[in-house]
Protein backbone atom coordinates (compact mmCIF):
# COMPACT_ATOMS: atom_id res chain seq x y z
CA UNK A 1 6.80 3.08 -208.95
CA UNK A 2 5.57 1.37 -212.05
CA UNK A 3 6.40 1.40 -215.52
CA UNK A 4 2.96 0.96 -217.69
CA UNK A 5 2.05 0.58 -221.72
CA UNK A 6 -0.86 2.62 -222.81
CA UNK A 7 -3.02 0.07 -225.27
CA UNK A 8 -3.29 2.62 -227.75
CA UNK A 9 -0.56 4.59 -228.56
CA UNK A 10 2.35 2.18 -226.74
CA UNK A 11 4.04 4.63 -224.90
CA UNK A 12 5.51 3.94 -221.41
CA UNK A 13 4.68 6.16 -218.60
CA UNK A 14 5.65 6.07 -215.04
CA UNK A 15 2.87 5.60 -212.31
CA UNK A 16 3.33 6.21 -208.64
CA UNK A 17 1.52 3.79 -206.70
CA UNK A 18 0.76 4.52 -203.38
CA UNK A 19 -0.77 1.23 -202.61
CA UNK A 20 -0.09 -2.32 -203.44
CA UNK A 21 -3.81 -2.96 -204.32
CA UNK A 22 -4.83 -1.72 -207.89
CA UNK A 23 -7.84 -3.75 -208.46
CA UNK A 24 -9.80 -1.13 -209.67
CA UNK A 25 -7.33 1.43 -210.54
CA UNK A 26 -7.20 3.56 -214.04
CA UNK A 27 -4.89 5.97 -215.75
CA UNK A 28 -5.64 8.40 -218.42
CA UNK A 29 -2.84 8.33 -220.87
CA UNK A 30 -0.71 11.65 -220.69
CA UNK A 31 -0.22 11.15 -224.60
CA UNK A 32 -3.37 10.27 -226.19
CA UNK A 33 -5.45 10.70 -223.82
CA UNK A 34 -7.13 7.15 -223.56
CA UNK A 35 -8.07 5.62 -220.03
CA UNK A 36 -6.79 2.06 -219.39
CA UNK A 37 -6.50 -0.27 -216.40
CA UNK A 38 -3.10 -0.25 -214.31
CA UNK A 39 -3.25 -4.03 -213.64
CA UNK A 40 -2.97 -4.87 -217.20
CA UNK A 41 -0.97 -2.71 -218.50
CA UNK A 42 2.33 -2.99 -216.40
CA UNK A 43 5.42 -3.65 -217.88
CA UNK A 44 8.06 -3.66 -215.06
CA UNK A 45 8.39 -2.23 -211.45
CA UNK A 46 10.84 0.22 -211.11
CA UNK A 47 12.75 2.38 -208.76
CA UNK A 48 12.25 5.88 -207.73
């Protein structure tokens, strides 16, 4: 599980990742709504 930083608004979020490829992954903010890439946007890994 990862911890990520939406661009926008900076709030954290956790994301389940089910693979350790996320190339061309994206998650839609559940906050503002705004789509970003996972790769960028990580902070920390965490655990579930």
């Amino acid at each position: 599980m990862l911890l990520l930083q939406c661009p926008r608004c900076k709030k954290q979020m956790k994301y389940a990742s089910r693979t350790l490829i996320l190339g061309g992954k994206r998650k839609e903010c559940v906050y503002c709504g705004f789509s970003f890439k996972v790769k960028d946007n990580i902070l920390k890994k965490i655990e579930a």
